[in-house]
N, C-alpha and C. Protein backbone atom coordinates (compact mmCIF):
# COMPACT_ATOMS: atom_id res chain seq x y z
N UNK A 1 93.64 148.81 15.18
CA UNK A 1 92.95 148.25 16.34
C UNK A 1 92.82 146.74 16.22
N UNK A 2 93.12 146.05 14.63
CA UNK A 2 92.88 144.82 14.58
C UNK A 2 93.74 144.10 15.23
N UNK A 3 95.10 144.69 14.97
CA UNK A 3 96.22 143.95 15.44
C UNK A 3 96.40 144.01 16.75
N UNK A 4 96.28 144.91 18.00
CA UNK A 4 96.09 144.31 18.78
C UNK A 4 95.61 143.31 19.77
N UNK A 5 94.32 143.33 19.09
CA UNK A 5 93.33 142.11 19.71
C UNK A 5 93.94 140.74 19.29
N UNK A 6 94.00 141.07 17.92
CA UNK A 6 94.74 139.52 17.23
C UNK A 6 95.90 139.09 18.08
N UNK A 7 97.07 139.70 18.40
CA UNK A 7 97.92 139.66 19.13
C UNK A 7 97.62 139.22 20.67
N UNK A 8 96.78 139.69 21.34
CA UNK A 8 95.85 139.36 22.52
C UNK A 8 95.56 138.13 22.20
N UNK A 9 94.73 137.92 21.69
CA UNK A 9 94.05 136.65 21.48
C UNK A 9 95.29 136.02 21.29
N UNK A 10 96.33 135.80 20.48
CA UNK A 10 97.17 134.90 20.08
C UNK A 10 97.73 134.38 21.10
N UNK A 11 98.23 135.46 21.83
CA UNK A 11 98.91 134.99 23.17
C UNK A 11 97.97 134.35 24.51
N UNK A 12 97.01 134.81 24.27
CA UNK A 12 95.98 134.47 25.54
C UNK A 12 95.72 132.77 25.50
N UNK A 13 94.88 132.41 24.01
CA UNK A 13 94.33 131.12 23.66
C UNK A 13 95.49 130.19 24.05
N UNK A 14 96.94 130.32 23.59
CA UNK A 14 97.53 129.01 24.35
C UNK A 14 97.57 128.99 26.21
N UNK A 15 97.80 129.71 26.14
CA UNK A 15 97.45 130.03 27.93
C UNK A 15 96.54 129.25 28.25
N UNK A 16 95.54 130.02 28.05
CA UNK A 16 94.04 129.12 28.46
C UNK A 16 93.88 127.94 28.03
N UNK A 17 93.97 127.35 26.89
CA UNK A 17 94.10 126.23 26.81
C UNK A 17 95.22 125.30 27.38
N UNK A 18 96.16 125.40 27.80
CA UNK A 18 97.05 124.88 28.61
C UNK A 18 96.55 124.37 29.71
N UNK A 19 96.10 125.63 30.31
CA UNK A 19 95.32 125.71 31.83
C UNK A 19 94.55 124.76 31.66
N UNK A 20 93.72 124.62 31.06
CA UNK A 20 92.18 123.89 31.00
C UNK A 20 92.71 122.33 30.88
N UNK A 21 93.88 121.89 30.23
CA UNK A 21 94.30 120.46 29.74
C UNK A 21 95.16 120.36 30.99
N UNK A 22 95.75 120.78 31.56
CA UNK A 22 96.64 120.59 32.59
C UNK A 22 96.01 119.87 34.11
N UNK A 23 96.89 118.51 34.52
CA UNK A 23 96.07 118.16 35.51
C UNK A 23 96.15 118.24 37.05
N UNK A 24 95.69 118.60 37.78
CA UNK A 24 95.93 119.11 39.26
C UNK A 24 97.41 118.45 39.71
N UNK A 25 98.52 119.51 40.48
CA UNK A 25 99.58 118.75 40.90
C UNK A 25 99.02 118.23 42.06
N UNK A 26 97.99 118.68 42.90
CA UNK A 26 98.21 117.67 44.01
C UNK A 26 96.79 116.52 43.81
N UNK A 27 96.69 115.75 44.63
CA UNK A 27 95.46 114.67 44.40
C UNK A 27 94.51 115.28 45.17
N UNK A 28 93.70 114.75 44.56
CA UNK A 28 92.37 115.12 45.53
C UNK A 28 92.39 114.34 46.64
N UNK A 29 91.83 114.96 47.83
CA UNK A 29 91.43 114.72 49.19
C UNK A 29 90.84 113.65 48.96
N UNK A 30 91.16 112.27 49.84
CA UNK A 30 90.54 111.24 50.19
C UNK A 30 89.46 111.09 51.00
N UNK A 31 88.26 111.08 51.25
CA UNK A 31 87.68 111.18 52.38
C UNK A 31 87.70 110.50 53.38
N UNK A 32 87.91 111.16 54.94
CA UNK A 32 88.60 109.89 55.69
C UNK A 32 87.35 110.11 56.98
N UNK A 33 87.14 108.35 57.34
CA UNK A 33 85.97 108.41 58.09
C UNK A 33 86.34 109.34 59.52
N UNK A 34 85.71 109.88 60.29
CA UNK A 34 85.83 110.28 61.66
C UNK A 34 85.87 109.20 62.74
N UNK A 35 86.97 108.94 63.71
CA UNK A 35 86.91 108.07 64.62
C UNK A 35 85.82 108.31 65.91
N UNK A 36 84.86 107.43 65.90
CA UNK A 36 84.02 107.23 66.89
C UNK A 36 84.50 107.59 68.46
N UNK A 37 83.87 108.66 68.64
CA UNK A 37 84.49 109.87 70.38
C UNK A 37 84.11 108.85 70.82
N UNK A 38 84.93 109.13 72.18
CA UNK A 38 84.98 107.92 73.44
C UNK A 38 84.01 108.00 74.48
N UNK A 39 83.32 106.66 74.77
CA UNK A 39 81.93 106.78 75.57
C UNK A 39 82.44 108.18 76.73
N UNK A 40 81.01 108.34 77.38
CA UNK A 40 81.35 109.53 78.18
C UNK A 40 81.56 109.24 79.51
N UNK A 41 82.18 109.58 80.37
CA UNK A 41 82.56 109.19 81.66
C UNK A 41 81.10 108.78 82.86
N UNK A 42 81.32 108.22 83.52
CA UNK A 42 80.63 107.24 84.36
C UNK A 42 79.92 108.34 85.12
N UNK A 43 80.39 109.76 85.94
CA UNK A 43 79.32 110.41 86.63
C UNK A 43 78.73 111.05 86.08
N UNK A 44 79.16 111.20 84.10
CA UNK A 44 77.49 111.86 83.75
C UNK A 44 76.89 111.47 83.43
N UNK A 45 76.22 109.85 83.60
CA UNK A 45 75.24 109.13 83.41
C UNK A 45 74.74 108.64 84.32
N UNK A 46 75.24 109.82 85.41
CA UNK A 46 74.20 108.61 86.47
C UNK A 46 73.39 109.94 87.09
N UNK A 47 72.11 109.80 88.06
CA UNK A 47 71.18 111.22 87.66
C UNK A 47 71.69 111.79 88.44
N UNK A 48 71.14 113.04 87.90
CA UNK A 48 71.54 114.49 88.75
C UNK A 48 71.11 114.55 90.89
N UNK A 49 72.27 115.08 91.58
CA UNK A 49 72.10 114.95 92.59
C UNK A 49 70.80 115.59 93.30
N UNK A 50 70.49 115.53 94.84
CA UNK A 50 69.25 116.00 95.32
C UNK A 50 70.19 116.66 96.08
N UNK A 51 70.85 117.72 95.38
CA UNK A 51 71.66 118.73 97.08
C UNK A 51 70.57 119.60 97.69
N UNK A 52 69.64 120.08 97.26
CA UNK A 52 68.80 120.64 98.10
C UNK A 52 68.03 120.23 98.73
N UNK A 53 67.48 119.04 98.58
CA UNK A 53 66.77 118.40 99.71
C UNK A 53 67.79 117.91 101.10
N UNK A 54 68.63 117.50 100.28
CA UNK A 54 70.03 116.89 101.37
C UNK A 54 70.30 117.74 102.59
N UNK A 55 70.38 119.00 102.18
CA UNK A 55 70.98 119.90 102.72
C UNK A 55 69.80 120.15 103.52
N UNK A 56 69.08 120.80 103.07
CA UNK A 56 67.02 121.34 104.16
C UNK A 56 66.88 119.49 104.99
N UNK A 57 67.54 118.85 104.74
CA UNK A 57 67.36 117.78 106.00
C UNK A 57 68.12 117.74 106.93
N UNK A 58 69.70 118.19 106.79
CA UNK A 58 70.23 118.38 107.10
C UNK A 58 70.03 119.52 108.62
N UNK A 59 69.59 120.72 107.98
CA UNK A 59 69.45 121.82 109.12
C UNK A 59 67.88 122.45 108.96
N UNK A 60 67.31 120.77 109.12
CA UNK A 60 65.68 121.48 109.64
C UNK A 60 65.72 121.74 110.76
N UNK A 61 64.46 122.30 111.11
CA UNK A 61 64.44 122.41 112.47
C UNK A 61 63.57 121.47 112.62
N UNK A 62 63.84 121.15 114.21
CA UNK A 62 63.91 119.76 114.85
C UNK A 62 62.58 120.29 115.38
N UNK A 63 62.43 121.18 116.29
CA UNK A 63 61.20 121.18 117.09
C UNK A 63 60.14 122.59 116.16
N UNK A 64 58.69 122.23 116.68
CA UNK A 64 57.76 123.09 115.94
C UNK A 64 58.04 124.22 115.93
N UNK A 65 57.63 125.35 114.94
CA UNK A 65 58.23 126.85 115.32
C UNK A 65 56.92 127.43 116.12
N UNK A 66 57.74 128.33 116.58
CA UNK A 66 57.37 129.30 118.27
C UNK A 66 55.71 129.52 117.45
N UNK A 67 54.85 129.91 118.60
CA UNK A 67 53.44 130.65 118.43
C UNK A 67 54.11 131.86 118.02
N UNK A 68 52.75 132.84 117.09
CA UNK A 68 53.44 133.71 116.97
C UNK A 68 52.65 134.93 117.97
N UNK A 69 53.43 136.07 118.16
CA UNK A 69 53.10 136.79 119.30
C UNK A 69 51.69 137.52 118.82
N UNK A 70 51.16 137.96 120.04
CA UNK A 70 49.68 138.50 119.54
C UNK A 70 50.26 140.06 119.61
């Protein structure tokens, strides 16, 4: 049973140590700044419309409403 482990181990330890001394093939990631998004377009900074008032001026009624019937 000795000799296998010994054998294990023999072969394993250069492995791993290889691995561990060996230095990354590729480079590490540079960190690269993010380009500043482009201001936002001109009609969504200006305020939100009044379509519902627009519109109820539009098709009020003009004269008082009727009495109502008795």
């Amino acid at each position: 049973m000795q000799k296998p482990k010994s054998t294990l181990t023999a072969l394993l330890l250069p492995l791993v140590l290889s691995a561990c001394a060996s230095s990354p093939r590729d480079a590490l990631p540079v960190a690269v700044t993010c380009p500043r998004p482009p201001a936002p377009p001109a009609w969504t900074m200006q305020p939100p419309s009044n379509s519902p008032q627009l519109v109820d001026s539009l098709f009020s009624i003009s004269r008082p409403p009727s009495l109502p019937t008795k």
